[in-house]
C-alpha atoms as a PDB file:
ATOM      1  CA  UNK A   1      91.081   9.663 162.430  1.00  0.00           C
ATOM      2  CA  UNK A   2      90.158   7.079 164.961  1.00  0.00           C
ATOM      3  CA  UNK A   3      86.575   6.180 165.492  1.00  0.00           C
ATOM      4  CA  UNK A   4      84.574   4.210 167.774  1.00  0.00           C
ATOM      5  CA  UNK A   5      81.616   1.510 166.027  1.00  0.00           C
ATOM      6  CA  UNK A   6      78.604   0.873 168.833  1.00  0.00           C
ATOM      7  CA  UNK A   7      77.422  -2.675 167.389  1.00  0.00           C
ATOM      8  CA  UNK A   8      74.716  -4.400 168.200  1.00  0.00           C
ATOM      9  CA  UNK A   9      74.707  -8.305 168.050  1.00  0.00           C
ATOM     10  CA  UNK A  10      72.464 -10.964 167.903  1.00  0.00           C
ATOM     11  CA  UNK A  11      70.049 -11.646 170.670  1.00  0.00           C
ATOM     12  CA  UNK A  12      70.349 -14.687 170.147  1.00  0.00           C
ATOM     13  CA  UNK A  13      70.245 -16.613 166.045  1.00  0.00           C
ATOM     14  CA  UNK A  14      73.548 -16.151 165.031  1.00  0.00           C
ATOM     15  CA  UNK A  15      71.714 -16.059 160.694  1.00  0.00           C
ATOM     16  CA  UNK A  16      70.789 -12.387 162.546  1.00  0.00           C
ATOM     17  CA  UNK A  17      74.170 -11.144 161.535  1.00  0.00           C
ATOM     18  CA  UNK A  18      74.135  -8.110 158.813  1.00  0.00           C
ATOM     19  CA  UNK A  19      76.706  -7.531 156.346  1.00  0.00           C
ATOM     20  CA  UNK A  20      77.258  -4.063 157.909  1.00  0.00           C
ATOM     21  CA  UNK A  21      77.814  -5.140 161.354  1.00  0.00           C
ATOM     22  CA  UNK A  22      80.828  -8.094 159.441  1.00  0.00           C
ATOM     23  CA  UNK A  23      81.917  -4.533 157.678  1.00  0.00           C
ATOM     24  CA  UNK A  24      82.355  -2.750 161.116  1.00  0.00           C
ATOM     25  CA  UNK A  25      84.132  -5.563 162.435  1.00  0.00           C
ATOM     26  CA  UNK A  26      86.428  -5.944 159.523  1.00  0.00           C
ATOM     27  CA  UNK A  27      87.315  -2.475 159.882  1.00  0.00           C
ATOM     28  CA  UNK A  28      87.995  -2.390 163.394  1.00  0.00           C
ATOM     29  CA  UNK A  29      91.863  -2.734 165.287  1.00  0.00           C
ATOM     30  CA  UNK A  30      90.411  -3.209 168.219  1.00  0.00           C
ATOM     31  CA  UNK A  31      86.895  -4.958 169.534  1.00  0.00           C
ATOM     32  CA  UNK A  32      86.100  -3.791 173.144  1.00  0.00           C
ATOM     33  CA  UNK A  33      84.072  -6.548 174.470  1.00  0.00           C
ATOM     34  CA  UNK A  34      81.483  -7.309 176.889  1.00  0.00           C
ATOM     35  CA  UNK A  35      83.114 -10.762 177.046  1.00  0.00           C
ATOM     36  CA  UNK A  36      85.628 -11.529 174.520  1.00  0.00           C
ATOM     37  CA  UNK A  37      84.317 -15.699 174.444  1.00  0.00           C
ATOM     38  CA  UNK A  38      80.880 -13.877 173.226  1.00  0.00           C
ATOM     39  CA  UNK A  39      82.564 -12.069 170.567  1.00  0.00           C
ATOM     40  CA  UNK A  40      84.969 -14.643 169.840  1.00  0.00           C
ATOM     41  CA  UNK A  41      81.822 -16.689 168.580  1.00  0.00           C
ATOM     42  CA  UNK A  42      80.826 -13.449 165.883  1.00  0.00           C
ATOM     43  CA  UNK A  43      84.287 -13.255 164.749  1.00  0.00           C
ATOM     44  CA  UNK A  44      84.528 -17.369 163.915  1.00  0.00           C
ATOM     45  CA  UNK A  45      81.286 -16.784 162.142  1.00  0.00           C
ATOM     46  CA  UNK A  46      82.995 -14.239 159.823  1.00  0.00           C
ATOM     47  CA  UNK A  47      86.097 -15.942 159.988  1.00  0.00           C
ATOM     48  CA  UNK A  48      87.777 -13.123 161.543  1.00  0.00           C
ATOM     49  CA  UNK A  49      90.786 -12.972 163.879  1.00  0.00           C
ATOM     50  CA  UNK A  50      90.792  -9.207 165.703  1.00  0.00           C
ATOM     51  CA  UNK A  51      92.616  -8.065 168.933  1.00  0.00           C
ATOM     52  CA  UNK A  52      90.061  -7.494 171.881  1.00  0.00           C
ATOM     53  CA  UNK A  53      90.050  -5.752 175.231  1.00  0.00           C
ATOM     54  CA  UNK A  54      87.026  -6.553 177.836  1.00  0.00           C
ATOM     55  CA  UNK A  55      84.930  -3.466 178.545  1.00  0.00           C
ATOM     56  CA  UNK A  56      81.885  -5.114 181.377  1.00  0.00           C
ATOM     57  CA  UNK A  57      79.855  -3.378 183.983  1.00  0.00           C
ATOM     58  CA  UNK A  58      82.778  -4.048 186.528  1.00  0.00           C
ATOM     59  CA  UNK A  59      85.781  -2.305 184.788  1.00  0.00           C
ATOM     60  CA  UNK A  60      84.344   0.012 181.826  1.00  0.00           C
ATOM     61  CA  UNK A  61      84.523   3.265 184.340  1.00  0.00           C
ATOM     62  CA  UNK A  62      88.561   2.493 184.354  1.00  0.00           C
ATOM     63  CA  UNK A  63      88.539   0.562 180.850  1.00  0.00           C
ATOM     64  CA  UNK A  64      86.847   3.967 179.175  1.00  0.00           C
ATOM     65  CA  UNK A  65      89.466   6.027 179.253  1.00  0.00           C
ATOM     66  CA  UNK A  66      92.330   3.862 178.666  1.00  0.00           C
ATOM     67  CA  UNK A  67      90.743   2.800 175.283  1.00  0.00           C
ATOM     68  CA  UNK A  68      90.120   6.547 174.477  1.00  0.00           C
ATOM     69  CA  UNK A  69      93.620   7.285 174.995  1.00  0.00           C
ATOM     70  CA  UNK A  70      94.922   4.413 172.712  1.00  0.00           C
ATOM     71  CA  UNK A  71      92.328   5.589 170.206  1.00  0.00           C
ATOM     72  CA  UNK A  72      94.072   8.745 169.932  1.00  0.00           C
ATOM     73  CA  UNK A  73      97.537   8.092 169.833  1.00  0.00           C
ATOM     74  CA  UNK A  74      97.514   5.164 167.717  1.00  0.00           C
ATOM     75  CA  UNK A  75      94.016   6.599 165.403  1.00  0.00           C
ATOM     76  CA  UNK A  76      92.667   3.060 166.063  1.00  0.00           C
ATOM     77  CA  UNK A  77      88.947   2.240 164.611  1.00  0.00           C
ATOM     78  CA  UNK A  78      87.266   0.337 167.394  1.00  0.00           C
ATOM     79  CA  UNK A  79      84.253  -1.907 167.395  1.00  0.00           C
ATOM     80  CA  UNK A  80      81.759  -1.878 170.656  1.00  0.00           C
ATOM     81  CA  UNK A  81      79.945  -5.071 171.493  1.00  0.00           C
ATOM     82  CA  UNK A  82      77.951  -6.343 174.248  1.00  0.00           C
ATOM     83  CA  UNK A  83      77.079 -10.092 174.513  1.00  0.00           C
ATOM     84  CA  UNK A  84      73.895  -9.629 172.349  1.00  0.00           C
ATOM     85  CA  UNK A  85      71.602  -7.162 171.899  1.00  0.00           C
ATOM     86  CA  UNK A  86      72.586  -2.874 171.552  1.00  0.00           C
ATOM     87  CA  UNK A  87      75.635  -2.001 173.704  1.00  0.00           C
ATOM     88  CA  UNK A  88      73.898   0.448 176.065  1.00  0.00           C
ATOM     89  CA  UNK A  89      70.682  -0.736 176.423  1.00  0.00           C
ATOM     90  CA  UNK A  90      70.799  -2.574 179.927  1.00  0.00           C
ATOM     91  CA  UNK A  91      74.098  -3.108 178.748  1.00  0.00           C
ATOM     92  CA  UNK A  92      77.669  -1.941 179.392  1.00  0.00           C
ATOM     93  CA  UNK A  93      78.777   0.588 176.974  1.00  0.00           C
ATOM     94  CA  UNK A  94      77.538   3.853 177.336  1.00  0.00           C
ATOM     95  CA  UNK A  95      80.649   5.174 179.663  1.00  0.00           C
ATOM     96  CA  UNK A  96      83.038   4.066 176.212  1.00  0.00           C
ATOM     97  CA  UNK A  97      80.486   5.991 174.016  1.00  0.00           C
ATOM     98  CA  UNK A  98      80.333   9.106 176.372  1.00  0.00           C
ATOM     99  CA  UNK A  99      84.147   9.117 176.805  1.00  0.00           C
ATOM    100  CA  UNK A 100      84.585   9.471 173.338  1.00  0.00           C
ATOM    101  CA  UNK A 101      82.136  12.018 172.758  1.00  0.00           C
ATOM    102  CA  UNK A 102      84.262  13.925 175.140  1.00  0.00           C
ATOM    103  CA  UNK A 103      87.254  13.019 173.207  1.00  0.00           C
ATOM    104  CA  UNK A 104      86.171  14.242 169.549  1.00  0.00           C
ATOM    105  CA  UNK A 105      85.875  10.979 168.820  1.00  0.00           C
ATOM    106  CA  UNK A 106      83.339  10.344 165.690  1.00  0.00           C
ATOM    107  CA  UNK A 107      80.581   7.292 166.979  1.00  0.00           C
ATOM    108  CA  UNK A 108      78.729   5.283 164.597  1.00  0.00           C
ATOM    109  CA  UNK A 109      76.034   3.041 165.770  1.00  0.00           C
ATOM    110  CA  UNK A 110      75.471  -0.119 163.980  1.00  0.00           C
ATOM    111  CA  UNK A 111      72.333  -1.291 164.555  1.00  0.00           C
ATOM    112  CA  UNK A 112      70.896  -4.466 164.673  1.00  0.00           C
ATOM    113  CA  UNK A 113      67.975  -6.927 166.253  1.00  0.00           C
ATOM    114  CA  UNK A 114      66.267  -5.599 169.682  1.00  0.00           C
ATOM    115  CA  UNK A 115      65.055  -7.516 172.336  1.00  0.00           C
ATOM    116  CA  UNK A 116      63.066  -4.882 173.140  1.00  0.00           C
ATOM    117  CA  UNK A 117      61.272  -4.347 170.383  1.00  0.00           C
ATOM    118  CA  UNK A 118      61.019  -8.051 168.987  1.00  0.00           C
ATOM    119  CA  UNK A 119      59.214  -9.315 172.570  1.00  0.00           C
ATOM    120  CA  UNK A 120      56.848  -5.626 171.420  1.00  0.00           C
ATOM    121  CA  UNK A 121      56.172  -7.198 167.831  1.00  0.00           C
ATOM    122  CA  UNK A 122      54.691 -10.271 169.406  1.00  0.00           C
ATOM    123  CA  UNK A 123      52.446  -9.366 171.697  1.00  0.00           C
ATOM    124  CA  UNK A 124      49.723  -7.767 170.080  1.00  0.00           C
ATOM    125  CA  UNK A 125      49.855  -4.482 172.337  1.00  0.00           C
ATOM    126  CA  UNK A 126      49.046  -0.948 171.153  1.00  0.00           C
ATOM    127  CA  UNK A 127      52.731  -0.116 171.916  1.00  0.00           C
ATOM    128  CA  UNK A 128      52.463   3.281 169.523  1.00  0.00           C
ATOM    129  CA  UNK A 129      53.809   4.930 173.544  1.00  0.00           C
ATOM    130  CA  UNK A 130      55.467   2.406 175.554  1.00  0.00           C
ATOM    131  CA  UNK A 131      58.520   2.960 178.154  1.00  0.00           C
ATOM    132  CA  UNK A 132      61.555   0.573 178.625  1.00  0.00           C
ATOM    133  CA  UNK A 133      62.458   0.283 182.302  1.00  0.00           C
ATOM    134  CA  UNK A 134      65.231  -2.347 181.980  1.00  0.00           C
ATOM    135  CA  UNK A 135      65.879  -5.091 184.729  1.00  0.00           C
ATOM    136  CA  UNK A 136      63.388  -3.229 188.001  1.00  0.00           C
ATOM    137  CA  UNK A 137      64.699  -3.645 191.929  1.00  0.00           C
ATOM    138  CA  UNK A 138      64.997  -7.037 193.500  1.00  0.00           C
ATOM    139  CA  UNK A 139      63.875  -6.121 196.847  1.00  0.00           C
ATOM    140  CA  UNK A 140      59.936  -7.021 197.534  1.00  0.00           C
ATOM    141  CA  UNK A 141      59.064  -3.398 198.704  1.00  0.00           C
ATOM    142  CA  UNK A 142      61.424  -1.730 195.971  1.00  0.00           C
ATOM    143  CA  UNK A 143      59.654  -3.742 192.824  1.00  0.00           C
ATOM    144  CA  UNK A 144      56.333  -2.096 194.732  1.00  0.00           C
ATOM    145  CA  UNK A 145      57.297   1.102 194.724  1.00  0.00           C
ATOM    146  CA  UNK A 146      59.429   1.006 191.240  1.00  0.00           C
ATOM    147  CA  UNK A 147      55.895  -0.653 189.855  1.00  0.00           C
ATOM    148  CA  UNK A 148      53.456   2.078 191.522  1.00  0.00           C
ATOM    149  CA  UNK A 149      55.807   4.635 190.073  1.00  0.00           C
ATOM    150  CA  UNK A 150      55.419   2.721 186.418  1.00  0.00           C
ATOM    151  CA  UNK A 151      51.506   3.169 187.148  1.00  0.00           C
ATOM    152  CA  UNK A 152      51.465   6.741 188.011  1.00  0.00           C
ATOM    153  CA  UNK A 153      53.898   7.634 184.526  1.00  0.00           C
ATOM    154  CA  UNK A 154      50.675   6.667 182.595  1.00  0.00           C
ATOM    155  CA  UNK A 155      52.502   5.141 179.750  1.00  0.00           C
ATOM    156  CA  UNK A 156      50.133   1.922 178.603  1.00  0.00           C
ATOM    157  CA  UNK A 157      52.494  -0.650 177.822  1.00  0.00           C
ATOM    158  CA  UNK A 158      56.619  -0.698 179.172  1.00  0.00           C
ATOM    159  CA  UNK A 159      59.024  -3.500 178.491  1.00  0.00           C
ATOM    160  CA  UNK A 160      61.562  -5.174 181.260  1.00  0.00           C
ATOM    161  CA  UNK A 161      63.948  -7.465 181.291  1.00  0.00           C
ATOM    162  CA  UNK A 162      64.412  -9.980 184.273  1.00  0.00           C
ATOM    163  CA  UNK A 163      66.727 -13.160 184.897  1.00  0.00           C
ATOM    164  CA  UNK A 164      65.701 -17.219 184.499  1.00  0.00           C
ATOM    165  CA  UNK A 165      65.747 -17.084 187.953  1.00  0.00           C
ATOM    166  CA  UNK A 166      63.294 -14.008 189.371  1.00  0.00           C
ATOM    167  CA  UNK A 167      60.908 -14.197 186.701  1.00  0.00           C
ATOM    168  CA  UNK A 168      58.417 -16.019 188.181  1.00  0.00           C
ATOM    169  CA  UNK A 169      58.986 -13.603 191.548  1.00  0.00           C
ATOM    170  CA  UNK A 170      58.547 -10.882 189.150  1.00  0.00           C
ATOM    171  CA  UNK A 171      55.555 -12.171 187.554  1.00  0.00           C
ATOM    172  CA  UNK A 172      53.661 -12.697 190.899  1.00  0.00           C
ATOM    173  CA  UNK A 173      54.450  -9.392 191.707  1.00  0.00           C
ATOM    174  CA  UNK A 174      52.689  -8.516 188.917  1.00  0.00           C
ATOM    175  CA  UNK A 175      50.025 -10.482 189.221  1.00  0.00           C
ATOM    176  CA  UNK A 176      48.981  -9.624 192.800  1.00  0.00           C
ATOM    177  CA  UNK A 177      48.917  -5.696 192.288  1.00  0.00           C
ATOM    178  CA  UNK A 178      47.593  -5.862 188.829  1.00  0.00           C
ATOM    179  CA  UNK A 179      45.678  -9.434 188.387  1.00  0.00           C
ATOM    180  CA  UNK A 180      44.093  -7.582 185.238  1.00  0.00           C
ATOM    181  CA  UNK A 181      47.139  -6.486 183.499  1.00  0.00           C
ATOM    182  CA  UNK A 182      48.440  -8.426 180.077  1.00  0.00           C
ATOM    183  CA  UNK A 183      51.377  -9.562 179.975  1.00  0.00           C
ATOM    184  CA  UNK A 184      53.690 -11.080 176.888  1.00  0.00           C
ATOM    185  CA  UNK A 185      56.834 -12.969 178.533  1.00  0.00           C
ATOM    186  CA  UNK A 186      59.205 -14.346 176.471  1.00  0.00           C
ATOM    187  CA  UNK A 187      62.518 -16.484 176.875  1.00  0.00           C
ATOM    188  CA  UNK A 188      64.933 -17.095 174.920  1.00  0.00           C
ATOM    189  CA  UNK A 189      63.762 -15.309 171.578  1.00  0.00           C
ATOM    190  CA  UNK A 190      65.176 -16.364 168.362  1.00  0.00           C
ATOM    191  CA  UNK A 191      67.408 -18.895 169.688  1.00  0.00           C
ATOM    192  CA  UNK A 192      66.191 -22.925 169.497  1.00  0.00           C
ATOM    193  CA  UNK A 193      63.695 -23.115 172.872  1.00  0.00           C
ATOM    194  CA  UNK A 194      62.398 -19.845 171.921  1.00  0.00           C
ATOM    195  CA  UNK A 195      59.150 -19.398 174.305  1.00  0.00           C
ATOM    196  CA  UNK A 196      56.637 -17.060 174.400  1.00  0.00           C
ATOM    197  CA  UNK A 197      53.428 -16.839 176.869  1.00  0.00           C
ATOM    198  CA  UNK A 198      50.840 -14.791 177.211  1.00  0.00           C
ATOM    199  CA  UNK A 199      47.417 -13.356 178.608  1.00  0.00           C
ATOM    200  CA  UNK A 200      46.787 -12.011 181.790  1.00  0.00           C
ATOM    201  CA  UNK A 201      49.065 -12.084 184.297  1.00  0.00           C
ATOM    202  CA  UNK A 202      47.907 -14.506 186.974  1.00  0.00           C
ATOM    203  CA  UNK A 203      47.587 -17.224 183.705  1.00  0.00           C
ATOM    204  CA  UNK A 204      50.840 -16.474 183.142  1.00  0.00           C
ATOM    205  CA  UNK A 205      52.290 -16.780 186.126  1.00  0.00           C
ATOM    206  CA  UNK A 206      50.285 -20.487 186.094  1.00  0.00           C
ATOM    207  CA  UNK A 207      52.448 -21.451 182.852  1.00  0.00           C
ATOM    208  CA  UNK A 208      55.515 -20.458 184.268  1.00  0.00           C
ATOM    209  CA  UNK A 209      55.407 -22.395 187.378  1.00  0.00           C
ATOM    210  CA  UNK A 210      54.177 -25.511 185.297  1.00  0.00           C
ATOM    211  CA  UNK A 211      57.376 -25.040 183.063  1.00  0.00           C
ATOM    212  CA  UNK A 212      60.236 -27.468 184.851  1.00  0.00           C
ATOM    213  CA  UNK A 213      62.938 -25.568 182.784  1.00  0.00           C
ATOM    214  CA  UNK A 214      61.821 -21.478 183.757  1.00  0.00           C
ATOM    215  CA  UNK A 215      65.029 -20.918 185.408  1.00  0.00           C
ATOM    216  CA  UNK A 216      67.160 -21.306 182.221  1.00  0.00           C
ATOM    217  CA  UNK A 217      67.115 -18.657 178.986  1.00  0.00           C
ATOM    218  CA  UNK A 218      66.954 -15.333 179.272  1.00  0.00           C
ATOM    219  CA  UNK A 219      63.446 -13.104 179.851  1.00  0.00           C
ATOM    220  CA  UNK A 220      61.429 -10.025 178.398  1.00  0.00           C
ATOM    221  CA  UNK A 221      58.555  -8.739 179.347  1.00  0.00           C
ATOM    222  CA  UNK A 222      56.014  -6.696 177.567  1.00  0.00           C
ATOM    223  CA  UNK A 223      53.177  -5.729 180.278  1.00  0.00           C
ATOM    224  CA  UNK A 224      49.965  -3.938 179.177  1.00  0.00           C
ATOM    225  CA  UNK A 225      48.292  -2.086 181.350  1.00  0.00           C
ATOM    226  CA  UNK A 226      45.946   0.289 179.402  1.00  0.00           C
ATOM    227  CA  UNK A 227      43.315  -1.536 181.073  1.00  0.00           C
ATOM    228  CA  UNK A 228      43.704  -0.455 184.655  1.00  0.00           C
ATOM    229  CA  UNK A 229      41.889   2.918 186.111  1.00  0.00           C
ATOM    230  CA  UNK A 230      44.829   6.013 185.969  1.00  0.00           C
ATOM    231  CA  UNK A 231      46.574   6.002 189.204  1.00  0.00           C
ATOM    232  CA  UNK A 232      45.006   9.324 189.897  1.00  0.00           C
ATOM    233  CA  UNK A 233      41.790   7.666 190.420  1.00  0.00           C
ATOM    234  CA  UNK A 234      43.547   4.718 192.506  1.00  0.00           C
ATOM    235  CA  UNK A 235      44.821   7.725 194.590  1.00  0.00           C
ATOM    236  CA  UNK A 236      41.220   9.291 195.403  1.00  0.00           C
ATOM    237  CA  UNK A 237      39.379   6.400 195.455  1.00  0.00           C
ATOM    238  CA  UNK A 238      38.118   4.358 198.718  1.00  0.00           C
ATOM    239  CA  UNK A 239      39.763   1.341 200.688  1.00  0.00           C
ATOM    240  CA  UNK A 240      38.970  -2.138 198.998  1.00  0.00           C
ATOM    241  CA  UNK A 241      37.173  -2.218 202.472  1.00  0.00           C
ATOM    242  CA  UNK A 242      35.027   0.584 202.240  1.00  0.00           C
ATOM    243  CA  UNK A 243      34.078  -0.238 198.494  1.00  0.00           C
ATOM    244  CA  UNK A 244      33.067  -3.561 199.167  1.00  0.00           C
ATOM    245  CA  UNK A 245      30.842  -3.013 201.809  1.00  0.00           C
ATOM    246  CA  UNK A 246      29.286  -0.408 199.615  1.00  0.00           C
ATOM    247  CA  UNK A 247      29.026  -3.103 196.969  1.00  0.00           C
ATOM    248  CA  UNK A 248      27.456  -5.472 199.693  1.00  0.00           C
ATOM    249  CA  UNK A 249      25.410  -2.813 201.230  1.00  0.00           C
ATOM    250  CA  UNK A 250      23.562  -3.202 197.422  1.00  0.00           C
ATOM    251  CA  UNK A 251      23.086  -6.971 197.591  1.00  0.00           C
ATOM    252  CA  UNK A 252      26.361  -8.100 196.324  1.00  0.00           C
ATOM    253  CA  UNK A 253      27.990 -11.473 198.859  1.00  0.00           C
ATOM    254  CA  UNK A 254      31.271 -11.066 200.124  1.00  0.00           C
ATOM    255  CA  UNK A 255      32.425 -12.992 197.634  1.00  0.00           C
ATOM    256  CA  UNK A 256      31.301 -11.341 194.372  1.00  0.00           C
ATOM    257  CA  UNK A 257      32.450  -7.742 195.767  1.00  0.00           C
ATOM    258  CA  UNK A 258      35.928  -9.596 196.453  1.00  0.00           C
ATOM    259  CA  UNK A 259      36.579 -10.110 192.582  1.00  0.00           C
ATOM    260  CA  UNK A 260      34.643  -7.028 191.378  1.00  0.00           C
ATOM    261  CA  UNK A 261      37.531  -5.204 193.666  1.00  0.00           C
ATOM    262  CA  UNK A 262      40.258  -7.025 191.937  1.00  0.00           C
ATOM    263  CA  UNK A 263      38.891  -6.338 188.492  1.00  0.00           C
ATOM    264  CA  UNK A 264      38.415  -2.950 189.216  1.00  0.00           C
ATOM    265  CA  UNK A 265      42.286  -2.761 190.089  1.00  0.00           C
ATOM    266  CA  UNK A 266      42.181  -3.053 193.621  1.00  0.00           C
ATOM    267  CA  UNK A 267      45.440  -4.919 194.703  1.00  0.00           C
ATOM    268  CA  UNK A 268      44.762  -8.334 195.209  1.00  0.00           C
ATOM    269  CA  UNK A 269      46.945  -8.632 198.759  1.00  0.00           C
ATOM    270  CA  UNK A 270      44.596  -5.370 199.391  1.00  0.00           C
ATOM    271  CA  UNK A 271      41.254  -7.429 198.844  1.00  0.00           C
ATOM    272  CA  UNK A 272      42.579 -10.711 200.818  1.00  0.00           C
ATOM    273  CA  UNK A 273      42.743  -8.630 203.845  1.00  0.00           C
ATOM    274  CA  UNK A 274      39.351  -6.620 203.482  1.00  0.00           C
ATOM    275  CA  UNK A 275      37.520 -10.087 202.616  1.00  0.00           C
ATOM    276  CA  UNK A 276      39.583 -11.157 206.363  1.00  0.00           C
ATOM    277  CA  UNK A 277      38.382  -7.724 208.198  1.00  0.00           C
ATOM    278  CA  UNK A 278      35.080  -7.760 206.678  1.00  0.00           C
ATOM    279  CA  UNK A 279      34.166 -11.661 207.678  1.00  0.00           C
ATOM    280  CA  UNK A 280      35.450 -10.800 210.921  1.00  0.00           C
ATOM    281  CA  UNK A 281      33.198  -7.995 211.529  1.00  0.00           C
ATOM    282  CA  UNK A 282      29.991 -10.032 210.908  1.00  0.00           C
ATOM    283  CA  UNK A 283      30.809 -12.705 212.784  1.00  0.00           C
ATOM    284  CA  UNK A 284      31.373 -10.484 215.648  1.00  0.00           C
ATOM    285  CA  UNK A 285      27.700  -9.339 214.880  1.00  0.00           C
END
């Protein structure tokens, strides 16, 4: 009876590999690949020679069902694998997985090292509830929204993924609406250059534009933002204008109400431009 093996890989130390996932791979007549160079690499580590078929982002909708059909009329055991990490998890796969589902087609996952969970393990957040939101929108006023959204869930601490070469977009992002938030950002985990920084997120962002080599390895992000008021307060709550004059109104400069807003979690773009409005309007005076 055929059968279809989901295996996760590596993120990144190839000692990572299990006996189980060599097992599923010995067993398999087929290895549908995110990238058959990837897997090539596995399958020299076991000393293993297996036909493969690519199954990426661009071609798995038309791949899918080809493979299913071979499955069945040959009863071939295949082997899923993604480049590293759990096919299916911000990966291809999950159109191969569903198809065979569909098919009667018996899945068993192999399971294996998380990026995900490993970046969670490090950073010393209470991630007992947490949310993975995978890579978020590349478009400034997108990442906004996608990150107010995030807010408004009220889950504490969520996990993303992001390229060498937005991270340090993302980060600032991050950094200007929630200057408060913690963040744990780590590159390249378990491979040789393994990096891992973290405290709050403007900090952060400071160590990542100091790094001459950010734009190589590959990023994820635990963020923390237990700290910050619930959105539903955010919601009800005054301008950053009107709060700070109240604040000022009580003795507090310009100044001091300025970073009491941002700690508070007023957005820091938010408190630039009340600080501008405000200075304007007493000079006018």
């Amino acid at each position: 009876m055929p059968k279809l093996y989901v295996v996760a890989t590596p993120i990144g130390n190839l000692s990572d590999l299990t006996p189980r996932m060599r097992q599923a791979l010995e067993e398999a007549d087929l290895i549908a690949a995110e990238d058959t160079r990837v897997t090539m690499k596995l399958l020299n580590q076991f000393d293993l020679k297996k036909p493969m078929i690519s199954c990426h982002r661009h071609n798995e909708e038309g791949k899918a069902p080809l493979i299913v059909d071979r499955m069945l009329e040959e009863d071939l055991t295949v082997a899923l694998t993604c480049d590293a990490g759990t096919p299916g998890i911000s990966d291809p796969g999950h159109l191969l997985v569903r198809a065979c589902w569909e098919a009667g087609i018996p899945v068993e996952p192999v399971c294996g090292p998380s990026a995900v969970v490993t970046a969670l393990s490090a950073s010393g957040f209470d991630a007992r509830e947490f949310a993975f939101y995978g890579f978020l929108p590349r478009e400034r006023k997108a990442l906004s929204d996608k990150l107010k959204a995030i807010h408004q869930a009220g889950i504490p601490v969520f996990v993303l993924y992001e390229s060498p070469h937005r991270v340090v977009e993302l980060v600032a992002a991050l950094a200007g609406l929630w200057p408060r938030c913690m963040l744990c950002v780590c590159s390249d985990l378990t491979k040789r250059y393994e990096r891992i920084y973290r405290g709050e997120a403007p900090a952060v962002l400071v160590q990542l534009r100091n790094n001459p080599n950010v734009e190589k390895g590959e990023y994820c992000l635990a963020v923390d933002i237990s700290m910050l008021p619930p959105a539903e307060a955010l919601a009800s709550r005054p301008s950053a204008e009107a709060w700070m004059l109240e604040r000022m109104l009580d003795g507090t400069t310009l100044a001091q109400a300025s970073r009491e807003a941002q700690d508070t979690g007023y957005a820091r773009n938010e408190v630039y431009r009340a600080k501008l409005r405000i200075g304007e309007m007493f000079e006018e005076e």
